[in-house]
C-alpha atoms as a PDB file:
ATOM      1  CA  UNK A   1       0.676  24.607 -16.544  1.00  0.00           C
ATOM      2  CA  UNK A   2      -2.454  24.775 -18.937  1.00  0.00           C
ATOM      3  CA  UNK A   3      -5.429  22.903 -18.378  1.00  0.00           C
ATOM      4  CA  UNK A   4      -4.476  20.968 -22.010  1.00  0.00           C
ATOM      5  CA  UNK A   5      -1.089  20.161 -20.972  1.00  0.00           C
ATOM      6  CA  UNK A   6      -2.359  19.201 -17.972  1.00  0.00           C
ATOM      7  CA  UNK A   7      -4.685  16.819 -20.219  1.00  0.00           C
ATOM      8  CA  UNK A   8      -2.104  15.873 -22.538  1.00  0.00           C
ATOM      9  CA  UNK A   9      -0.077  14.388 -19.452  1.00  0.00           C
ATOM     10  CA  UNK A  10      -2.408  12.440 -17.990  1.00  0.00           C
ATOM     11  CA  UNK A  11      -3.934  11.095 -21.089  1.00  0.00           C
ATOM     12  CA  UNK A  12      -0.096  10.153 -21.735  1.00  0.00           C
ATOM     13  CA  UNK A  13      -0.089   8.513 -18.201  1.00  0.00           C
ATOM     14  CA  UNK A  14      -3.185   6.865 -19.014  1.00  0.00           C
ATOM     15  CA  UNK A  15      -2.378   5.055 -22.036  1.00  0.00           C
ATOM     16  CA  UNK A  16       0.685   3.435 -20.828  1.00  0.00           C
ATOM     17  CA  UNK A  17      -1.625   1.969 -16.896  1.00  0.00           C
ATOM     18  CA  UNK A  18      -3.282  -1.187 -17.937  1.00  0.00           C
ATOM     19  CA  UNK A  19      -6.795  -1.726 -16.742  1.00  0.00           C
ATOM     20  CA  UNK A  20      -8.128  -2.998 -13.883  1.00  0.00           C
ATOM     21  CA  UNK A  21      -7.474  -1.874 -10.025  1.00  0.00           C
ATOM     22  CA  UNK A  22      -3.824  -0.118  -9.889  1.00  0.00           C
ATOM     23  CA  UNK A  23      -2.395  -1.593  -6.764  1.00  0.00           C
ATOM     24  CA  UNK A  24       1.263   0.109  -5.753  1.00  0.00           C
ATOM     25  CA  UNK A  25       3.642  -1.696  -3.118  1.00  0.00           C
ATOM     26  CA  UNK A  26       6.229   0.271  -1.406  1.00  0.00           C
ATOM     27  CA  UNK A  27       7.983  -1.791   0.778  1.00  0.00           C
ATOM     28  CA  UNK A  28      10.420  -1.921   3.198  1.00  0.00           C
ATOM     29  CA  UNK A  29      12.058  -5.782   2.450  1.00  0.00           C
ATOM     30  CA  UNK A  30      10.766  -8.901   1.619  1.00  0.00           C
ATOM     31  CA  UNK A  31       9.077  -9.769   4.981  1.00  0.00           C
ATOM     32  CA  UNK A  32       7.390  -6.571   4.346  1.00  0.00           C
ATOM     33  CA  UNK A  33       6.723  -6.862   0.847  1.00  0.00           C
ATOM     34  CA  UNK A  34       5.108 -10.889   1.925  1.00  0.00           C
ATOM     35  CA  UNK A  35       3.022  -8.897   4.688  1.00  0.00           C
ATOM     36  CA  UNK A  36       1.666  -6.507   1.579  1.00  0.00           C
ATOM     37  CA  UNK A  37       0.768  -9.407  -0.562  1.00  0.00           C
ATOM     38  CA  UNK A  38      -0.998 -11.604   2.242  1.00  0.00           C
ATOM     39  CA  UNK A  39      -2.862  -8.096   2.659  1.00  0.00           C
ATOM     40  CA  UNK A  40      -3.133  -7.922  -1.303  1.00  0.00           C
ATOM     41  CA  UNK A  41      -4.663 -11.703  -1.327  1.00  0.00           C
ATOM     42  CA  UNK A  42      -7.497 -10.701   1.248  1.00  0.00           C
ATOM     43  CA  UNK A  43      -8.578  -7.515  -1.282  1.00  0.00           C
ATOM     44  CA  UNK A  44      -8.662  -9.953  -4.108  1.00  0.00           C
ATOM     45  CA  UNK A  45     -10.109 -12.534  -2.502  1.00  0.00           C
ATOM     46  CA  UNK A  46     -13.149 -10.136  -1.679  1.00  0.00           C
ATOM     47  CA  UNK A  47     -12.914  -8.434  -4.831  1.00  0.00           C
ATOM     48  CA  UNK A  48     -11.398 -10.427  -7.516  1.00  0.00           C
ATOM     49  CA  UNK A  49     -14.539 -11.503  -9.356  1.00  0.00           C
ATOM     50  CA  UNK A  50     -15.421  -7.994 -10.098  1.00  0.00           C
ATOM     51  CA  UNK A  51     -12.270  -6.467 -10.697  1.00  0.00           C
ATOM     52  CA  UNK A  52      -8.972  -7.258 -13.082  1.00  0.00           C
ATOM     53  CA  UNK A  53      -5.722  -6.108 -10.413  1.00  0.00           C
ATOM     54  CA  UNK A  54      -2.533  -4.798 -11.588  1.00  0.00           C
ATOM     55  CA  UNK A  55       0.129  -4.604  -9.192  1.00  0.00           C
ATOM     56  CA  UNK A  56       3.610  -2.654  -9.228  1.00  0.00           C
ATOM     57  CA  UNK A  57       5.792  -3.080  -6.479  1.00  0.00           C
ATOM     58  CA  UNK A  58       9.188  -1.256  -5.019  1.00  0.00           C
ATOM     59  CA  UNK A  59      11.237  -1.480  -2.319  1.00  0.00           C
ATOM     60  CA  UNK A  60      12.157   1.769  -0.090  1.00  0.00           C
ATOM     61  CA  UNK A  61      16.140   1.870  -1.582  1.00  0.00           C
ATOM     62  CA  UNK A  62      15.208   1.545  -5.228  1.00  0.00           C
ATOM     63  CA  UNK A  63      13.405   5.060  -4.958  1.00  0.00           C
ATOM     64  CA  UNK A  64      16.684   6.505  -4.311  1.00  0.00           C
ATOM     65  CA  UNK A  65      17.145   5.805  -8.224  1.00  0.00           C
ATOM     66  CA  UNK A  66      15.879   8.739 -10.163  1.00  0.00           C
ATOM     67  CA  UNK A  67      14.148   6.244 -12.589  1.00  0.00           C
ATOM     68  CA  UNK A  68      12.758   4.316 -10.614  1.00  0.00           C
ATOM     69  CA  UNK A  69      11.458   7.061  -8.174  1.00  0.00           C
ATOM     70  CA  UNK A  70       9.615   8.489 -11.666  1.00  0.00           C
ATOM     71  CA  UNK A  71       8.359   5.190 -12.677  1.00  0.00           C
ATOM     72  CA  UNK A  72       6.889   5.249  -8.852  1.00  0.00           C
ATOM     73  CA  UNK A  73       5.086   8.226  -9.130  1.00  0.00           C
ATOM     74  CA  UNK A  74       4.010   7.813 -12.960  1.00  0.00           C
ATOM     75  CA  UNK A  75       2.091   4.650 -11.452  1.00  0.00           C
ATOM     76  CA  UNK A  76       1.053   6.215  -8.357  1.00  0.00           C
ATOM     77  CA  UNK A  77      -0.198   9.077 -10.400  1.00  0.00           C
ATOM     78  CA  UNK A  78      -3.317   6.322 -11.189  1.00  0.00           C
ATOM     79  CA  UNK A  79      -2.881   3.908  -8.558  1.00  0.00           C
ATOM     80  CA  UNK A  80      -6.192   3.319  -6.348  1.00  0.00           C
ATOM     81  CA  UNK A  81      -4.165   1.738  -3.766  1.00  0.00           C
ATOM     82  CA  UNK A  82      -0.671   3.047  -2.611  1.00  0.00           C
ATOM     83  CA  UNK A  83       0.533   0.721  -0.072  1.00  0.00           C
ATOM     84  CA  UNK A  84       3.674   1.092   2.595  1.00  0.00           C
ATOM     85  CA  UNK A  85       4.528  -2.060   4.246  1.00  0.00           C
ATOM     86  CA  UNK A  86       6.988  -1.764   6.819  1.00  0.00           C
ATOM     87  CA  UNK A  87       8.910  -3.104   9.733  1.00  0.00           C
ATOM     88  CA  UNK A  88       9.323   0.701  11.587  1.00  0.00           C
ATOM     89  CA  UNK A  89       7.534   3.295  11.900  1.00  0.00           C
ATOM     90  CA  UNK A  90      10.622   5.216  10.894  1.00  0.00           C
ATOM     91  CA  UNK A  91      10.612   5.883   7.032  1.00  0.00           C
ATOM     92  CA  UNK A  92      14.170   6.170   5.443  1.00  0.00           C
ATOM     93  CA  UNK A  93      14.562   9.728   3.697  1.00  0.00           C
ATOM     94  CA  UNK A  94      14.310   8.518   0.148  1.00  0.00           C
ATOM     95  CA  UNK A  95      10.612   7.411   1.178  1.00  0.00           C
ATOM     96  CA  UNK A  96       9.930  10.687   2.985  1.00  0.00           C
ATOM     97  CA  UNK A  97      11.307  12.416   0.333  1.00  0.00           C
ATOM     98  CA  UNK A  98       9.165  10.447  -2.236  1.00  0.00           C
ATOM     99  CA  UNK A  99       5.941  10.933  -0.741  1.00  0.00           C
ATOM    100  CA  UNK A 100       6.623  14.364   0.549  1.00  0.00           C
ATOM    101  CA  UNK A 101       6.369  15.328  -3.921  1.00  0.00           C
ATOM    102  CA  UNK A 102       3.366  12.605  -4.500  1.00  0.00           C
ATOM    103  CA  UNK A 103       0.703  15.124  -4.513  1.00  0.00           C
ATOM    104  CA  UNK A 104       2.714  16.699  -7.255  1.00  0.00           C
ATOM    105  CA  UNK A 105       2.723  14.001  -9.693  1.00  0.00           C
ATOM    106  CA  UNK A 106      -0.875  12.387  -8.773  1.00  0.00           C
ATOM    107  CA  UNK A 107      -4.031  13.579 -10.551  1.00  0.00           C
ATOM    108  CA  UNK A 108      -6.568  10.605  -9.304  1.00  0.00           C
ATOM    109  CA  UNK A 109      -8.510  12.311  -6.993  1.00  0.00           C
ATOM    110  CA  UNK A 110      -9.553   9.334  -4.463  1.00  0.00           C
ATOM    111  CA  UNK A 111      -8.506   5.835  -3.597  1.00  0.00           C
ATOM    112  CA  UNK A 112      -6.691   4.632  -0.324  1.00  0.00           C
ATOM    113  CA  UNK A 113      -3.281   5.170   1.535  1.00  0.00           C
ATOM    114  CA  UNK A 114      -2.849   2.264   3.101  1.00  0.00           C
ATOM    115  CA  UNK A 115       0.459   1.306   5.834  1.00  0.00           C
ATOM    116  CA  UNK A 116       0.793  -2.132   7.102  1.00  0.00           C
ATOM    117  CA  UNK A 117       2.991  -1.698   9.985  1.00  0.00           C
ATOM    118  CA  UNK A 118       4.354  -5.438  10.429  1.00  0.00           C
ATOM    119  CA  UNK A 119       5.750  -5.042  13.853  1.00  0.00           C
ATOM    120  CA  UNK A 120       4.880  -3.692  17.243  1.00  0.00           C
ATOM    121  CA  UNK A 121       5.981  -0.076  18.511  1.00  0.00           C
ATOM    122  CA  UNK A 122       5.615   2.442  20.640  1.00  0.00           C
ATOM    123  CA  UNK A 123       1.954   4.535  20.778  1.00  0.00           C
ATOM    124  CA  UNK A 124       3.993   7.449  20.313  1.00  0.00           C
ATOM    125  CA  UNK A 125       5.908   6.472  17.174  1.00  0.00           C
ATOM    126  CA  UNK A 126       2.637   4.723  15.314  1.00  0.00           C
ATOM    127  CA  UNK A 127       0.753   7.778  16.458  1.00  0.00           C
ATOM    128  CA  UNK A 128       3.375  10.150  14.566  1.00  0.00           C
ATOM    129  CA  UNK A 129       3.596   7.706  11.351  1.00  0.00           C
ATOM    130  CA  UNK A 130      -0.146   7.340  11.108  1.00  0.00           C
ATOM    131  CA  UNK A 131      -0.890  10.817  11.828  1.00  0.00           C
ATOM    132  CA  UNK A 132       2.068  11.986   8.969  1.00  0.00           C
ATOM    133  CA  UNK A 133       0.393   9.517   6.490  1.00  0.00           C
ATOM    134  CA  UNK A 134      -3.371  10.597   7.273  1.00  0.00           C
ATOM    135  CA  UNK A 135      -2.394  14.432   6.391  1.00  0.00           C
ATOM    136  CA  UNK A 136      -0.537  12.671   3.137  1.00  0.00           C
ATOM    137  CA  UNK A 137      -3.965  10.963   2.321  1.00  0.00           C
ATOM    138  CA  UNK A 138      -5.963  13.888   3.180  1.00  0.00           C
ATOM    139  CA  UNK A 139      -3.817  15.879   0.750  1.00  0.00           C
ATOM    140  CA  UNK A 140      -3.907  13.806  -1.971  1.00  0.00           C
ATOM    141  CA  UNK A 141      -7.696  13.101  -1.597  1.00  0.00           C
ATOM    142  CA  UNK A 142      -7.196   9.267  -0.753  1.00  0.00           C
ATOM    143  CA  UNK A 143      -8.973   6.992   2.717  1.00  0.00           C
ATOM    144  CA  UNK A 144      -5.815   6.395   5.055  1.00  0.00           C
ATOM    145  CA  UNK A 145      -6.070   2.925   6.051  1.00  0.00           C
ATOM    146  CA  UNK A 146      -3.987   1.728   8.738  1.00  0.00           C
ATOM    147  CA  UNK A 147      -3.248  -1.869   9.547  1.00  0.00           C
ATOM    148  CA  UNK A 148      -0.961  -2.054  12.859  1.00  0.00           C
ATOM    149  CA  UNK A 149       0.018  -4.958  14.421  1.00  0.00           C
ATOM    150  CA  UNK A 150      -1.241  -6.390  17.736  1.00  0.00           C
ATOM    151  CA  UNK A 151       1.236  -6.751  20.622  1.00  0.00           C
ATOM    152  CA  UNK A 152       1.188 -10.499  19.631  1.00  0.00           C
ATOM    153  CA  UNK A 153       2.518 -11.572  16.288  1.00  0.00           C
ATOM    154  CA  UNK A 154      -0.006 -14.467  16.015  1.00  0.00           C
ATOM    155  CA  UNK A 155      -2.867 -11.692  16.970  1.00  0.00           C
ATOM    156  CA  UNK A 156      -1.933  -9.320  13.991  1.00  0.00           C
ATOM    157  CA  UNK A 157      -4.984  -7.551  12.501  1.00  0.00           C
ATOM    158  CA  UNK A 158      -5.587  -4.336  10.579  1.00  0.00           C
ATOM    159  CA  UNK A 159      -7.080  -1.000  12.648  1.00  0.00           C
ATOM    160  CA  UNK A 160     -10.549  -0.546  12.009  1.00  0.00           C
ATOM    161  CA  UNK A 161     -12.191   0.862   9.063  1.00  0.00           C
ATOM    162  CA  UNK A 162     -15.266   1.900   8.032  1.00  0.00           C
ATOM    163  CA  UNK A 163     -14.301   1.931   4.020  1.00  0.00           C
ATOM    164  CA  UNK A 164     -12.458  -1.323   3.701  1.00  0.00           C
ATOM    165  CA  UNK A 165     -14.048  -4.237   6.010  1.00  0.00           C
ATOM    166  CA  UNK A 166     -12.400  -6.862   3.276  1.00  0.00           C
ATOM    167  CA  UNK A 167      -8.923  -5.755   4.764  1.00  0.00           C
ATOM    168  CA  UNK A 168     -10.003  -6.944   8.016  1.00  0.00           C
ATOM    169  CA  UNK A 169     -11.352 -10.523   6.208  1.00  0.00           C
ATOM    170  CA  UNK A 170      -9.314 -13.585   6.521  1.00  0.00           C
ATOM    171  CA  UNK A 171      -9.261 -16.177   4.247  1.00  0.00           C
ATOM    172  CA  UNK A 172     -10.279 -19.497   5.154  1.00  0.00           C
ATOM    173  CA  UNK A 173      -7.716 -21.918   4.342  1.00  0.00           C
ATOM    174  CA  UNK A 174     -10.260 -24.870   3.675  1.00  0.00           C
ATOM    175  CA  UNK A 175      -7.333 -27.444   2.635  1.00  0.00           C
ATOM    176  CA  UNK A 176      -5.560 -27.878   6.275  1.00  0.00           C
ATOM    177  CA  UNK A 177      -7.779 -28.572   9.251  1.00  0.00           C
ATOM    178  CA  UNK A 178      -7.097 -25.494  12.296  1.00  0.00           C
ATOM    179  CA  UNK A 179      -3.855 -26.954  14.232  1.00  0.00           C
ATOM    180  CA  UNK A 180      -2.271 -29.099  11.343  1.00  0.00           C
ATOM    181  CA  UNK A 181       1.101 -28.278  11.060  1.00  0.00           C
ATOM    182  CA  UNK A 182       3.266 -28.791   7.942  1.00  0.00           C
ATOM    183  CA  UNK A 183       7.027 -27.793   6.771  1.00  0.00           C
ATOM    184  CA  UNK A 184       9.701 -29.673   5.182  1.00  0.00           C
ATOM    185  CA  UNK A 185      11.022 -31.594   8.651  1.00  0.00           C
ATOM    186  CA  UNK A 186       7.534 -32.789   9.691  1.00  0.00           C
END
């Protein structure tokens, strides 16, 4: 492909992104998807007041439709943050598949790959799925930024990170004093 296709395209891409800080969820279902956004609230939190977000979000089975697999990577094309939030550190196919042709369809050269890995597994499995999405990063010229869970639930943090200490912030809830409880029996 010519340099001016290759222009053409991406100005095409372009026109249709809105502004601000492209933010892509993948997710893996709705507990995942909540674990993305808590993740999402700490960026803006840190951010926000500098930066306009826009965030597009997908679950793992709607990739397996052709449209919205392209719609995907026509975002992801731009996006400054591609985020995977899952339960397992086994990816369906359709996600493999997905981000196996990413580098084809993305022209941004830099931003961050980050997984949020919402439940404990083995060190041999997260090794594998964080060492399979570094090389992605690396390939597309993105940071990998991992966020595994602790072997407590309660303890969950993100990995460490030299590019993205806000990911590791978080945010002060300064409307319940520490230890009040509340839900809809209490």
């Amino acid at each position: 492909m010519s340099d001016t296709a290759l222009f053409e395209k991406a100005a095409a891409i372009l026109a249709e992104i809105p502004q601000g800080c492209q933010v892509l969820i993948l997710s893996e279902d709705f507990a995942a998807y909540n674990r993305a956004v808590e993740v999402c609230r700490r960026i803006m939190d840190h951010l926000g007041k500098d930066l306009d977000f826009d965030f597009r979000c997908w679950n793992f089975v709607e990739l397996a439709d052709p449209n919205c697999a392209h719609n995907a990577a026509k975002y992801a094309a731009v996006a400054e943050i591609i985020m995977l939030s899952t339960q397992n550190t086994m990816l369906p196919q359709v996600l493999g598949d997905w981000l196996d042709a990413l580098h084809a369809s993305r022209f941004r050269a830099d931003g961050a790959l980050v997984l949020v890995l919402n439940k404990p597994a083995s060190q041999f499995d997260t090794d594998r799925l964080t060492l399979r999405l570094e090389q992605l990063a690396a390939r597309l010229a993105m940071d990998f930024v991992p966020m595994l869970p602790a072997t407590d639930e309660a303890n969950w943090q993100s990995g460490p990170s030299e590019n993205w200490p806000m990911l590791q912030a978080r945010p002060e809830n300064l409307d319940s004093p520490p230890g009040e409880n509340w839900g809809l029996n209490e």
